[in-house]
C-alpha atoms as a PDB file:
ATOM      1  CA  UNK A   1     -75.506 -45.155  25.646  1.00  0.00           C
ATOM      2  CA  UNK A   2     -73.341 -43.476  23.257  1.00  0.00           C
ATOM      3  CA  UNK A   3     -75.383 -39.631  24.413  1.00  0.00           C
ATOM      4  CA  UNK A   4     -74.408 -40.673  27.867  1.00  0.00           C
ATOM      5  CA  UNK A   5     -71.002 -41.430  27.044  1.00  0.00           C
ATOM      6  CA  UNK A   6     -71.228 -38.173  25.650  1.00  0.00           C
ATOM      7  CA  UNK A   7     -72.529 -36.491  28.404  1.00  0.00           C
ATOM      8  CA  UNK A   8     -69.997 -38.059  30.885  1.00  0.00           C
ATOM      9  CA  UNK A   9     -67.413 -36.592  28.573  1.00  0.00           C
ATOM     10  CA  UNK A  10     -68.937 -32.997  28.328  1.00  0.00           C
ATOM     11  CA  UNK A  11     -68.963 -33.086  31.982  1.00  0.00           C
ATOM     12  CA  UNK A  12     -65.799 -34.426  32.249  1.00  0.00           C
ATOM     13  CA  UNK A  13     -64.120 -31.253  30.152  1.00  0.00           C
ATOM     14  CA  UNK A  14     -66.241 -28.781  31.204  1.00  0.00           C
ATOM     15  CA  UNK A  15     -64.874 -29.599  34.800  1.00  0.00           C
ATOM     16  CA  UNK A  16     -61.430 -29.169  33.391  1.00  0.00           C
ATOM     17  CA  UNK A  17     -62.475 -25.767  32.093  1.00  0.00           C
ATOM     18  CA  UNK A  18     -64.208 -24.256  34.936  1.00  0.00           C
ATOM     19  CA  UNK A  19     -61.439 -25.192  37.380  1.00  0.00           C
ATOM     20  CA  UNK A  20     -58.786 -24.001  34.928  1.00  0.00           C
ATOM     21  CA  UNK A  21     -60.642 -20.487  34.803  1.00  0.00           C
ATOM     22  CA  UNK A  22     -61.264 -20.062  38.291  1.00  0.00           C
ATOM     23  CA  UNK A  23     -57.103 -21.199  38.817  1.00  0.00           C
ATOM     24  CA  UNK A  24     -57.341 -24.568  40.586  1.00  0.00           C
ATOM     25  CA  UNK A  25     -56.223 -26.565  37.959  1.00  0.00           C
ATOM     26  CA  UNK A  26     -52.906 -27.977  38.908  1.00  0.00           C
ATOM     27  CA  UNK A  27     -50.131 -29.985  37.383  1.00  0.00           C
ATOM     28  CA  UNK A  28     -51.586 -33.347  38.309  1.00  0.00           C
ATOM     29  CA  UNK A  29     -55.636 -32.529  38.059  1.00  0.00           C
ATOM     30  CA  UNK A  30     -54.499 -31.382  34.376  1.00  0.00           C
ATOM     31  CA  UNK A  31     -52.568 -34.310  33.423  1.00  0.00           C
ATOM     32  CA  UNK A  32     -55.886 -36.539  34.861  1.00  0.00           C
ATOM     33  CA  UNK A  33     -57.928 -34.108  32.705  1.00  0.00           C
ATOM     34  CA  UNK A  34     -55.628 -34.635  29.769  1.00  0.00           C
ATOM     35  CA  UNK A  35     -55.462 -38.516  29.619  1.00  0.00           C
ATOM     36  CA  UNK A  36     -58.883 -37.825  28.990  1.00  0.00           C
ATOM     37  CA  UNK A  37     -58.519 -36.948  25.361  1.00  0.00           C
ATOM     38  CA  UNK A  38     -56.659 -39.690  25.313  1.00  0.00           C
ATOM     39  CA  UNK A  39     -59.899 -41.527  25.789  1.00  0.00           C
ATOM     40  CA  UNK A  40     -62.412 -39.582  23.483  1.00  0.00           C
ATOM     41  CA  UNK A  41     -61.911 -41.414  20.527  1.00  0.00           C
ATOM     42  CA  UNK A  42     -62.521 -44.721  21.676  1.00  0.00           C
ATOM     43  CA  UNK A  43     -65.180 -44.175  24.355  1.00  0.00           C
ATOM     44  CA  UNK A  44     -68.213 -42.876  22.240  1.00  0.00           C
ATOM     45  CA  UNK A  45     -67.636 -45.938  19.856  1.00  0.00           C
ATOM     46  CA  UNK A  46     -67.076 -48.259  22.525  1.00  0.00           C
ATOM     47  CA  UNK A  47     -70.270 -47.113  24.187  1.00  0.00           C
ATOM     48  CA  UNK A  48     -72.275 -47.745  21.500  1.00  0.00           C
ATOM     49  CA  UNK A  49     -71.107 -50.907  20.398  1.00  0.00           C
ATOM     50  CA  UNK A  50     -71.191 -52.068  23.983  1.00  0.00           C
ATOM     51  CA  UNK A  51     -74.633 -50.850  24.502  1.00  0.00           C
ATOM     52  CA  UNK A  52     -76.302 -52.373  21.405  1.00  0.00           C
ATOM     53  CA  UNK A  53     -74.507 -55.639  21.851  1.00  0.00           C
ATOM     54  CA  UNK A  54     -76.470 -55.526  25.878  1.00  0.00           C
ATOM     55  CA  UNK A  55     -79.802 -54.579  24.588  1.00  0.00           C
ATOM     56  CA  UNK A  56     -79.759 -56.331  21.449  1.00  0.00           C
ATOM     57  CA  UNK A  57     -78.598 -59.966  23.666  1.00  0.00           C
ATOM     58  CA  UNK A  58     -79.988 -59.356  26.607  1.00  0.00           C
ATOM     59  CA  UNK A  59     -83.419 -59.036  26.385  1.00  0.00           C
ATOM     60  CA  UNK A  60     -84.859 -59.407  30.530  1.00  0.00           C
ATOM     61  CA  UNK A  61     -88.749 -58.763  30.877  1.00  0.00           C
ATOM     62  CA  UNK A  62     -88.825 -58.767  34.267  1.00  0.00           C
ATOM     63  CA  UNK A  63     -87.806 -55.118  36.000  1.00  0.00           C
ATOM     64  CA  UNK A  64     -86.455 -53.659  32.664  1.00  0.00           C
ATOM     65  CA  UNK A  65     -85.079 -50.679  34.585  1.00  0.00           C
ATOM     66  CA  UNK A  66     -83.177 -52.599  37.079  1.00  0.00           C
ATOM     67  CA  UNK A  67     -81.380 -54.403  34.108  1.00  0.00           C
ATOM     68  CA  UNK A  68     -80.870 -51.173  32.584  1.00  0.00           C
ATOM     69  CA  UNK A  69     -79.254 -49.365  34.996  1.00  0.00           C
ATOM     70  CA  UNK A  70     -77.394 -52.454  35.181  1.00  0.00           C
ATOM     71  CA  UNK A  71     -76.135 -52.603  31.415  1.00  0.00           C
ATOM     72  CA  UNK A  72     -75.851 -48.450  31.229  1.00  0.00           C
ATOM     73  CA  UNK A  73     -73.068 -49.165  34.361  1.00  0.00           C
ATOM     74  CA  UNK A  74     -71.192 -52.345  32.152  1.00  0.00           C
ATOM     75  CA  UNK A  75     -71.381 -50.166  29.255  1.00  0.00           C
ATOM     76  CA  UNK A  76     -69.724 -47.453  31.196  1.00  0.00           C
ATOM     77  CA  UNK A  77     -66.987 -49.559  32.554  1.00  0.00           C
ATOM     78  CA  UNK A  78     -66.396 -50.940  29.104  1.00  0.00           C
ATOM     79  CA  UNK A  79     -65.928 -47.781  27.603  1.00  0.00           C
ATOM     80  CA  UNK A  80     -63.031 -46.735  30.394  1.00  0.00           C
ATOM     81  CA  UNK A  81     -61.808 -50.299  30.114  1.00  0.00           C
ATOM     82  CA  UNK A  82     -60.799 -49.387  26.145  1.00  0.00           C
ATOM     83  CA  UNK A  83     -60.401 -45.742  27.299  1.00  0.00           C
ATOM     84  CA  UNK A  84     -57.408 -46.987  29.299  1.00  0.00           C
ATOM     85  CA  UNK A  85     -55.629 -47.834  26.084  1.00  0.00           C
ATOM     86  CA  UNK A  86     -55.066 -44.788  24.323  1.00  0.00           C
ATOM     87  CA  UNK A  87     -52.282 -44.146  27.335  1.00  0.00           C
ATOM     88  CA  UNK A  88     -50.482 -47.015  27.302  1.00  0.00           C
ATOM     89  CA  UNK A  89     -50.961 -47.266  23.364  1.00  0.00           C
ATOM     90  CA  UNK A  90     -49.565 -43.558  23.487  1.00  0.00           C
ATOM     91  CA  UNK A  91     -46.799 -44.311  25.863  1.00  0.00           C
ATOM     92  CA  UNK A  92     -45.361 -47.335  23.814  1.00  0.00           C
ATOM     93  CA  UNK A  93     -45.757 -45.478  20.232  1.00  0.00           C
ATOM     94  CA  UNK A  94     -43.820 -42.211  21.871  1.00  0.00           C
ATOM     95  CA  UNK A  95     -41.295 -44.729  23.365  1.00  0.00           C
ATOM     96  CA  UNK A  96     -40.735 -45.879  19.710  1.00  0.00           C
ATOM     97  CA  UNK A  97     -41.189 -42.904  17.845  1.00  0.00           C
ATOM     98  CA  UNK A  98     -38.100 -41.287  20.502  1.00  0.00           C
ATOM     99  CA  UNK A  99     -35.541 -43.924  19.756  1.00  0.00           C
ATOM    100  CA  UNK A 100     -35.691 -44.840  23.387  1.00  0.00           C
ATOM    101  CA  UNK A 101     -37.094 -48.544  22.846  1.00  0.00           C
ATOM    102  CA  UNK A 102     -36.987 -51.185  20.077  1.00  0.00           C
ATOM    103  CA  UNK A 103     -40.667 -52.006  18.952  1.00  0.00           C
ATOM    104  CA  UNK A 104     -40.712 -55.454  20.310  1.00  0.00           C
ATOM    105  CA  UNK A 105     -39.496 -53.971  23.473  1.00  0.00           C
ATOM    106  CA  UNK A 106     -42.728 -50.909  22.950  1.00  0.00           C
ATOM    107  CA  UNK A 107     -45.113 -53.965  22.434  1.00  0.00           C
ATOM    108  CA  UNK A 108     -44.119 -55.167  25.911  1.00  0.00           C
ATOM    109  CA  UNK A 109     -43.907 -52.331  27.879  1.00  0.00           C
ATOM    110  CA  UNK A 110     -47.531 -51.670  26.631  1.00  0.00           C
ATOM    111  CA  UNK A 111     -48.810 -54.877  27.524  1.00  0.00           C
ATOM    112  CA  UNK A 112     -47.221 -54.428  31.245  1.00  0.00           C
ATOM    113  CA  UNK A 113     -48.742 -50.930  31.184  1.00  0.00           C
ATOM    114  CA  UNK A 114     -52.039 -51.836  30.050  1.00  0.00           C
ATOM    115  CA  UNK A 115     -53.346 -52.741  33.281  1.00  0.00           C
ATOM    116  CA  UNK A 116     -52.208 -49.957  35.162  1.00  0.00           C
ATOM    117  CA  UNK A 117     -53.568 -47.603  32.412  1.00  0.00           C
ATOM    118  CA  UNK A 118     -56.981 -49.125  32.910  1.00  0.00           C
ATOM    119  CA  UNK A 119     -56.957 -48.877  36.595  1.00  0.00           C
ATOM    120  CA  UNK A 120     -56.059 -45.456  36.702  1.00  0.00           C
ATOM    121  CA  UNK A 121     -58.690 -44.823  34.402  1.00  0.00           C
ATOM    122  CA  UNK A 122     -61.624 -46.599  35.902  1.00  0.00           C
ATOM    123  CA  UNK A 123     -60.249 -44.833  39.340  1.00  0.00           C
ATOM    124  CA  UNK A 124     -59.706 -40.839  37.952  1.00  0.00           C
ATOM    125  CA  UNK A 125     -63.079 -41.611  35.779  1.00  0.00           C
ATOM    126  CA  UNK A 126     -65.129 -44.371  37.196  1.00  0.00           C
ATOM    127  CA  UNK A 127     -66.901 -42.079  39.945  1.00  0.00           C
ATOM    128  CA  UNK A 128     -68.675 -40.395  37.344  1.00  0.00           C
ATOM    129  CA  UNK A 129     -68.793 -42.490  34.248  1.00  0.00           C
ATOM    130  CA  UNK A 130     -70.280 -45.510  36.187  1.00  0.00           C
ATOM    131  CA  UNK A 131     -73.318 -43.537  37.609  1.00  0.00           C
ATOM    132  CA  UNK A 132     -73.871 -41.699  34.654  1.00  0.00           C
ATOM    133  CA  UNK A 133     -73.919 -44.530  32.395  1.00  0.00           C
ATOM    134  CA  UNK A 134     -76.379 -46.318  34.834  1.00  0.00           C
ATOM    135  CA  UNK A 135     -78.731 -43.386  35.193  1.00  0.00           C
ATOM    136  CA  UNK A 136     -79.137 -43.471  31.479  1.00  0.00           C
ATOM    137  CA  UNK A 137     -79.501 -46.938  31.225  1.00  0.00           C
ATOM    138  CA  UNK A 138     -82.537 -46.540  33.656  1.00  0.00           C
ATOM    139  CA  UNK A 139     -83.822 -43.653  31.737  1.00  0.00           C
ATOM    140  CA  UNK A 140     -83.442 -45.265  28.619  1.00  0.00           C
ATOM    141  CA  UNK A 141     -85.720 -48.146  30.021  1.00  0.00           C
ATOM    142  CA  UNK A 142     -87.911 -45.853  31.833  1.00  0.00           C
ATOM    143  CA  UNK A 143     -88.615 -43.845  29.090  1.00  0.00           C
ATOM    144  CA  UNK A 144     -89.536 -46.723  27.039  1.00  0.00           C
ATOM    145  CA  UNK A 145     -91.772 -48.003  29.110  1.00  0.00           C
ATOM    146  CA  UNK A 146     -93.851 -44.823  29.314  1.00  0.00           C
ATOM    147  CA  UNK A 147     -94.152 -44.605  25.339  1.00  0.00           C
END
C-alpha cells in the first residue's frame, strides 16, 4: 500500500508538472497542487501503517480480492484523512510563528480547521487516491493468489 501511495503521489505531481509546462496551471490548481506537499510526509507512512494493520487483522478467506480492493480504498482514505493535517498543522504553526495568534488560540483554530482541511483533501485528492489505492489492494490480492 505504501508503492500505491506512492504511485498516487507520482501521479499526483507529475500532473502538476505537465500542466505547469504546457501553461494551464493557475493560481488555484497550484495552490491544490501545493497542499499536496503538504501531505507527502505523512501519507507514505500512513499508508503503510494503515495497510499492515488491515492485512495483518483482517484476515477474510472468502473473495480475498473483494476485501482487498476494499482495504487498498480505507487505506487510501486514511492516508488523506492524516494528509489533511499538515494544512491546518501548517496554518496554526504560521499563525504562531507571525505573532498574529497566541498558541492556545493556534491550538484552536487548528482544531476548528482540521475538519475542513480533511474535507478539502479527500475532495481535491480522493478521486484519484481512492481508486488507486483500491486497484492495488486488488492487485496485491490477485497477485497473491496466482503465486
Amino acid at each position: 500500500m505504501a508503492a500505491t501511495g506512492l504511485l498516487a503521489i507520482t501521479l499526483w505531481f507529475g500532473a502538476a508538472g505537465l500542466l505547469t509546462l504546457v501553461g494551464a496551471m493557475n493560481g488555484t490548481l497550484g495552490f491544490v497542487f501545493g497542499l499536496g506537499l503538504l501531505a507527502v510526509p505523512v501519507a507514505i507512512p500512513t499508508s503503510f501503517i494503515m495497510g499492515t494493520l488491515l492485512w495483518r487483522r483482517l484476515r477474510p478467506d472468502d473473495d480475498r480480492q473483494r476485501y482487498g480492493a476494499l482495504f487498498g480504498g480505507l487505506t487510501a482514505l486514511g492516508s488523506l484523512v492524516t494528509g489533511g493535517f499538515g494544512p491546518a498543522f501548517l496554518a496554526g504553526v504560521s499563525n504562531v510563528t507571525r505573532g498574529e495568534m497566541v498558541l492556545r488560540e493556534a491550538v484552536v483554530f487548528t482544531a476548528l480547521l482540521l475538519p475542513v482541511s480533511v474535507v478539502f483533501a479527500v475532495i481535491a485528492a480522493g478521486w484519484l487516491v481512492v481508486p488507486l489505492g483500491a486497484f492495488g489492494g486488488w492487485y496485491h490480492e490477485r497477485a497473491k493468489a496466482r503465486s
